[in-house]
Protein backbone atom coordinates (compact mmCIF):
# COMPACT_ATOMS: atom_id res chain seq x y z
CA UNK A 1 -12.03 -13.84 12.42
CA UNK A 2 -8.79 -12.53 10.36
CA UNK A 3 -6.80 -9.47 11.50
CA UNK A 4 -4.94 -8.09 9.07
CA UNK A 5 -2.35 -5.72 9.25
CA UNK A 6 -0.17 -3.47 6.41
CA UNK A 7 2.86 -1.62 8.44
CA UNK A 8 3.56 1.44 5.71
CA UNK A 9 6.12 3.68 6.71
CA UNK A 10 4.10 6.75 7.01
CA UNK A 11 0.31 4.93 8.16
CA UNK A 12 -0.70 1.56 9.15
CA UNK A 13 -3.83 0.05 7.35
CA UNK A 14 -5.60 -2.83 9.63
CA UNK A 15 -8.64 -4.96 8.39
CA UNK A 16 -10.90 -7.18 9.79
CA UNK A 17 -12.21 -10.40 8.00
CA UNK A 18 -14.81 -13.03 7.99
CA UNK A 19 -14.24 -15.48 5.58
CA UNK A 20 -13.74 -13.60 2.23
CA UNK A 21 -15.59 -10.66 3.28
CA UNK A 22 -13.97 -7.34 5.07
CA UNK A 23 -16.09 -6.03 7.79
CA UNK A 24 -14.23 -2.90 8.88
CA UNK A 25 -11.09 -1.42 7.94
CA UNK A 26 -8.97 1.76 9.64
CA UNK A 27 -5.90 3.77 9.03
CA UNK A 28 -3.85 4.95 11.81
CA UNK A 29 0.07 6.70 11.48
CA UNK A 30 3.14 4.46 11.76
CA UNK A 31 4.47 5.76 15.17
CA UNK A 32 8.12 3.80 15.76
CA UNK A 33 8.05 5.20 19.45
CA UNK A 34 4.61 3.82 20.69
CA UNK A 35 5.01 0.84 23.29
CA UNK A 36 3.74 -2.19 22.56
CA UNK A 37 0.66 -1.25 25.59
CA UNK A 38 -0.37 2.18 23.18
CA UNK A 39 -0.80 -0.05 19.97
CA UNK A 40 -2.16 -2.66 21.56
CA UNK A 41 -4.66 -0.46 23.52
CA UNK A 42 -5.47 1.90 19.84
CA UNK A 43 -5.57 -1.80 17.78
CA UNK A 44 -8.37 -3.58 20.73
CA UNK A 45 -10.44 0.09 20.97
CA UNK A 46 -10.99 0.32 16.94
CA UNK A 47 -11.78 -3.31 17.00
CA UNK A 48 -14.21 -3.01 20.12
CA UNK A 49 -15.86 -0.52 19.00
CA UNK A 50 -16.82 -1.45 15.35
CA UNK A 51 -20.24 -3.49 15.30
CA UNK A 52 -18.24 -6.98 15.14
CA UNK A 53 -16.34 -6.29 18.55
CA UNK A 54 -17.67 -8.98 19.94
CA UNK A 55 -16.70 -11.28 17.84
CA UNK A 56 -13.27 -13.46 18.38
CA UNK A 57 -10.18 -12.68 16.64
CA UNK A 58 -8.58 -16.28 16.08
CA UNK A 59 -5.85 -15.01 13.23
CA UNK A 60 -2.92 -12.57 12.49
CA UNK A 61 -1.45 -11.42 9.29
CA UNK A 62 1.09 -8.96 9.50
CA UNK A 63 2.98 -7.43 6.10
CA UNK A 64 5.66 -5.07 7.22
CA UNK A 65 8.10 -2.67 6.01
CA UNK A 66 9.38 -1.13 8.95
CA UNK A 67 11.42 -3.97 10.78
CA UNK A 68 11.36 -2.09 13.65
CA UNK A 69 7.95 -2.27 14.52
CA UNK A 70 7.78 -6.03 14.55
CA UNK A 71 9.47 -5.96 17.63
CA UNK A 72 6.00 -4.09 18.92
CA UNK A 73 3.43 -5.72 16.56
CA UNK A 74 4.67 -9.11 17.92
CA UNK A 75 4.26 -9.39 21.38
CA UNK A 76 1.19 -7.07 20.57
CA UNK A 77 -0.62 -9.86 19.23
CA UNK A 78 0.47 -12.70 22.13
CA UNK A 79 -0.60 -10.18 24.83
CA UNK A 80 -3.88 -8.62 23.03
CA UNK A 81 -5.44 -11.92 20.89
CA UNK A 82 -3.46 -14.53 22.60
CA UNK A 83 -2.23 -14.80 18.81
CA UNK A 84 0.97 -15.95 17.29
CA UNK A 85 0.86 -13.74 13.46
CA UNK A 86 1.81 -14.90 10.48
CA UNK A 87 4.72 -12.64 9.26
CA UNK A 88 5.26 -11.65 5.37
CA UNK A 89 9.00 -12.30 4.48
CA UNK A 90 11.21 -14.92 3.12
CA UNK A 91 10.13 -18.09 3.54
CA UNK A 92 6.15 -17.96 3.38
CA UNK A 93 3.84 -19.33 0.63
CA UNK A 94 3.00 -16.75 -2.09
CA UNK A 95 1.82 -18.78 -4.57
CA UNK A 96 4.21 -16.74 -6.59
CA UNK A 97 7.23 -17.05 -8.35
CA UNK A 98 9.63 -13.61 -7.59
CA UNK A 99 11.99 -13.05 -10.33
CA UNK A 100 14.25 -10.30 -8.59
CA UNK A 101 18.32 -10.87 -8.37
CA UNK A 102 17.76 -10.70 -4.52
CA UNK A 103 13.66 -11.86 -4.16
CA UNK A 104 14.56 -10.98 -0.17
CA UNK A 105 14.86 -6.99 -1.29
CA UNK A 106 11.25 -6.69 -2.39
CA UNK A 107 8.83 -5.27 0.03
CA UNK A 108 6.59 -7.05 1.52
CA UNK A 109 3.77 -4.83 0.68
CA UNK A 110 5.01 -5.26 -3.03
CA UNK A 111 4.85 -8.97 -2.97
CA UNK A 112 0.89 -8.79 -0.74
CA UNK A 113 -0.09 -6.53 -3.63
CA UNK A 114 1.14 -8.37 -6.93
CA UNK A 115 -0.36 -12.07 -4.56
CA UNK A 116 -4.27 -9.94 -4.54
CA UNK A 117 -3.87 -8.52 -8.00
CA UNK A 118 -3.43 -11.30 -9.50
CA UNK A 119 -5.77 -13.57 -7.81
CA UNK A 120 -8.55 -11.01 -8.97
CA UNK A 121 -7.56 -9.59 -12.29
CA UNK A 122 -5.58 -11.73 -13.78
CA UNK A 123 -3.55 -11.15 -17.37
CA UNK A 124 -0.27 -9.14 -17.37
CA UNK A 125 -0.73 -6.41 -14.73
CA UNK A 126 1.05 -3.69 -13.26
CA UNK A 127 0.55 -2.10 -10.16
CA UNK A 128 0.98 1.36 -8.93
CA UNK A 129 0.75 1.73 -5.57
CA UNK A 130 0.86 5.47 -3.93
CA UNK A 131 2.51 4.62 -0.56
CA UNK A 132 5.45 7.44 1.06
CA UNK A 133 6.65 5.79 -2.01
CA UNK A 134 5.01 4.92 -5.38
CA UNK A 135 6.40 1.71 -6.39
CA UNK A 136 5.58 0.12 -10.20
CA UNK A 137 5.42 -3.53 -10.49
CA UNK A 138 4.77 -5.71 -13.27
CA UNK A 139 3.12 -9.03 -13.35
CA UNK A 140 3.08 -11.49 -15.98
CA UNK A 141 -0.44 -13.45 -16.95
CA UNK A 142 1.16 -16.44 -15.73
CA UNK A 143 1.52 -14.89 -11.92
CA UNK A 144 4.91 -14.07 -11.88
CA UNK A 145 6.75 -11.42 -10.37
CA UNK A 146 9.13 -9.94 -12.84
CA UNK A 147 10.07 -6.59 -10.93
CA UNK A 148 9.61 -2.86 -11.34
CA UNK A 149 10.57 0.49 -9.98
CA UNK A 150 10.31 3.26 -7.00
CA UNK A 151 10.07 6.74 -6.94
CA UNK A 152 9.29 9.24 -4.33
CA UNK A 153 5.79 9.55 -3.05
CA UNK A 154 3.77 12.71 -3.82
CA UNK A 155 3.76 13.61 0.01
CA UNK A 156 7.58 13.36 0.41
CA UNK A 157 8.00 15.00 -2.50
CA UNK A 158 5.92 17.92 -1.70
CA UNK A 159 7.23 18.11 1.90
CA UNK A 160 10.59 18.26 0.43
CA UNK A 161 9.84 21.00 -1.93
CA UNK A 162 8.09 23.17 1.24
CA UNK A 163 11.13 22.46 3.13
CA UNK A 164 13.94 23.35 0.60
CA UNK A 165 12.64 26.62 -0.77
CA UNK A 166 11.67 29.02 1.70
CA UNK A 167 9.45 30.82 0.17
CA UNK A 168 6.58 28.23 -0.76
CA UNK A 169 4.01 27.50 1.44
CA UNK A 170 3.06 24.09 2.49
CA UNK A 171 -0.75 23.80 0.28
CA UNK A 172 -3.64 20.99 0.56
CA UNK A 173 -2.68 18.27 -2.46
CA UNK A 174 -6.13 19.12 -4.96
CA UNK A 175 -6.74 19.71 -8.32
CA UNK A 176 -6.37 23.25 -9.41
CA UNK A 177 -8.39 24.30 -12.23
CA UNK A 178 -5.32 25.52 -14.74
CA UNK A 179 -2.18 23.95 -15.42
CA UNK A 180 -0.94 27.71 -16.24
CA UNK A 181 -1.91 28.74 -12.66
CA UNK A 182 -2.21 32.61 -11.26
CA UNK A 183 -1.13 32.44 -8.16
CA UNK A 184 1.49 30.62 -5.94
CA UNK A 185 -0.59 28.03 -4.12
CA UNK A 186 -2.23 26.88 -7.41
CA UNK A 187 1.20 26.76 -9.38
CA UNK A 188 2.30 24.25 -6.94
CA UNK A 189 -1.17 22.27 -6.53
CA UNK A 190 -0.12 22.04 -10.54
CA UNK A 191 2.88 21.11 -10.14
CA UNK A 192 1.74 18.40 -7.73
CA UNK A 193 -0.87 16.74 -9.16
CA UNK A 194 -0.24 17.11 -13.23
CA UNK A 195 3.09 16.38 -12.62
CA UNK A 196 2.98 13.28 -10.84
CA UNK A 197 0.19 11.97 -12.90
CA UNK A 198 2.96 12.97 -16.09
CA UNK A 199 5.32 10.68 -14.37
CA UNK A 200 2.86 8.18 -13.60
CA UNK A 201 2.12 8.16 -16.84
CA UNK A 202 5.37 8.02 -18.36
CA UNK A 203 6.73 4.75 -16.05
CA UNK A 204 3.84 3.00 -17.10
CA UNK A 205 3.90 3.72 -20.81
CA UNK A 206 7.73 2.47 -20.38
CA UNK A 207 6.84 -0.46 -18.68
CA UNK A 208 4.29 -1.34 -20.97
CA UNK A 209 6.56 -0.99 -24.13
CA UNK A 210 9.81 -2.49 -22.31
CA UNK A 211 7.23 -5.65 -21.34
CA UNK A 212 5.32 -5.39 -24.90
CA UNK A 213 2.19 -5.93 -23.17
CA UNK A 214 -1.06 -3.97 -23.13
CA UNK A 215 -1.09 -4.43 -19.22
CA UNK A 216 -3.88 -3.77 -17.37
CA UNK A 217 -3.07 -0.87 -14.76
CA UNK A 218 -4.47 -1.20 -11.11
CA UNK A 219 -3.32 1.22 -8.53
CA UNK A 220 -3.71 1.27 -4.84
CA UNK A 221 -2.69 3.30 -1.87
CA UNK A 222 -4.17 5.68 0.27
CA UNK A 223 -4.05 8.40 -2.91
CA UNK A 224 -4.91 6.18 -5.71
CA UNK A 225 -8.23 8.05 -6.00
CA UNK A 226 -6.52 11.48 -6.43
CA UNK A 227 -4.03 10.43 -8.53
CA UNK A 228 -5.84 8.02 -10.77
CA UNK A 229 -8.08 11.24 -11.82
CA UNK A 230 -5.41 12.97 -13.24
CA UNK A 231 -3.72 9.85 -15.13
CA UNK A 232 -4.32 8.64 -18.32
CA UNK A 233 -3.08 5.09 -17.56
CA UNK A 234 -4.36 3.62 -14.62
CA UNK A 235 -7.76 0.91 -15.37
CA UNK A 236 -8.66 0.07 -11.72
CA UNK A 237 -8.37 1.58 -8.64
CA UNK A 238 -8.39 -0.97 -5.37
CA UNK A 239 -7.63 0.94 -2.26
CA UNK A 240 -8.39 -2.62 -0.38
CA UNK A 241 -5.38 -4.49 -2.30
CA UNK A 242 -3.45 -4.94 -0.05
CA UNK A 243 -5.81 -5.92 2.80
CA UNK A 244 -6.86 -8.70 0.23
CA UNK A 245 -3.44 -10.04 -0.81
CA UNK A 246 -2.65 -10.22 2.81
CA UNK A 247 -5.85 -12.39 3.92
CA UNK A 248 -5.37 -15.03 0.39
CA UNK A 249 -1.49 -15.27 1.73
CA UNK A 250 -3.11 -16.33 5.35
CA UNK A 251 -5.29 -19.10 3.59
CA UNK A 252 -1.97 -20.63 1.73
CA UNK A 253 0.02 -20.53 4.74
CA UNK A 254 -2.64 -21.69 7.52
């Protein structure tokens, strides 16, 4: 069996494969400060208990933006699965040409999720994914990686609004039924939500007409589902895109 691993900055999304097929998936928080013994100890307990714990783990894929925590995921896998990982960076096969000034800046996660996209949808793509950033990346028909842009995720963003004006309270990211809301909470869950599906939106419309494609929009991320509701852009939603760009990069590189 594959293990699969997506290091995020805010959570950590690990999958378990057989073949082509994912058997169980779970999202824990990024914690810098854990020792390698507490990951290792949370990684073996969700695997253990799922109904394929008893099944061998032979392979490790590891996409990470957080260089720190390679120095725990690692030795993690040698002392847990007896496993050397495969590691996401410079120098592995893709499959896919990156056409950035420096290909070494883009994220890993970027490159895993442009690698699944276009292995399953194929035509000129971009993809949205809603990470503690939402990053924008376009893909050409031909599977090449021409770029795109960040912004600030809707959770930082929100956090930083709670924390720079005192008198807003910290609310639960939903819908609220009126853009022209009555009360505070709901004038910020309208802020929130209409607003970031307005710049959403707007990026991709840009992309689209800088491109002069009719791109096919597929987003990902733990709040693709939210979001995606509220836009008026996004095609697909693929919360597993990731997961799957990271186990087709295993199978070029075994």
């Amino acid at each position: 069996m594959l293990l699969v691993i997506d290091v995020g900055n805010s959570n950590t999304v690990v999958g378990l494969y057989e073949g082509d097929e994912l058997l169980n998936h779970w999202r824990v928080r990024t914690v810098v400060d854990h020792t390698i013994d507490e990951y290792g100890m949370l990684i073996l307990n969700l695997y253990k208990t799922s109904k394929v714990g008893s099944r061998s783990i032979s392979n490790i894929i590891i996409s990470c933006v957080v260089p720190s925590m390679l120095n725990i995921l690692e030795p993690l896998c040698k002392k847990y699965f007896h496993v050397t990982p495969i590691i996401v960076g410079p120098g592995i096969k893709t499959g896919m040409p990156i056409y950035y000034d420096n290909p070494k800046e883009v994220g890993a996660d970027r490159v895993v999720n442009a690698v699944a996209a276009h292995e399953k949808y194929r035509g000129d793509l971009i993809i949205v994914d809603f990470g503690t950033a939402t990053t924008f990346d376009y893909i050409t028909k031909k599977g090449e990686y021409m770029g795109g842009c960040i912004a600030p995720g809707v959770i930082i963003s929100s956090e930083a609004l709670f924390e720079r004006a005192s008198k807003l309270p910290p609310v639960e990211l939903s819908r609220p039924k009126f853009v022209v809301a009555k009360d505070t909470v709901s004038s910020i869950q309208a802020g929130i939500m209409f607003g970031y599906a307005g710049l959403v939106d707007g990026l991709v419309d840009r992309i689209k007409k800088e491109t002069k494609t009719e791109a096919t929009v597929v987003a990902t991320g733990g709040l693709a589902g939210v979001m995606a509701a509220e836009t008026s852009t996004i095609d697909i939603v693929d919360e597993m895109l990731t997961l799957e760009g990271l186990r087709i990069i295993f199978l070029r590189n075994r």
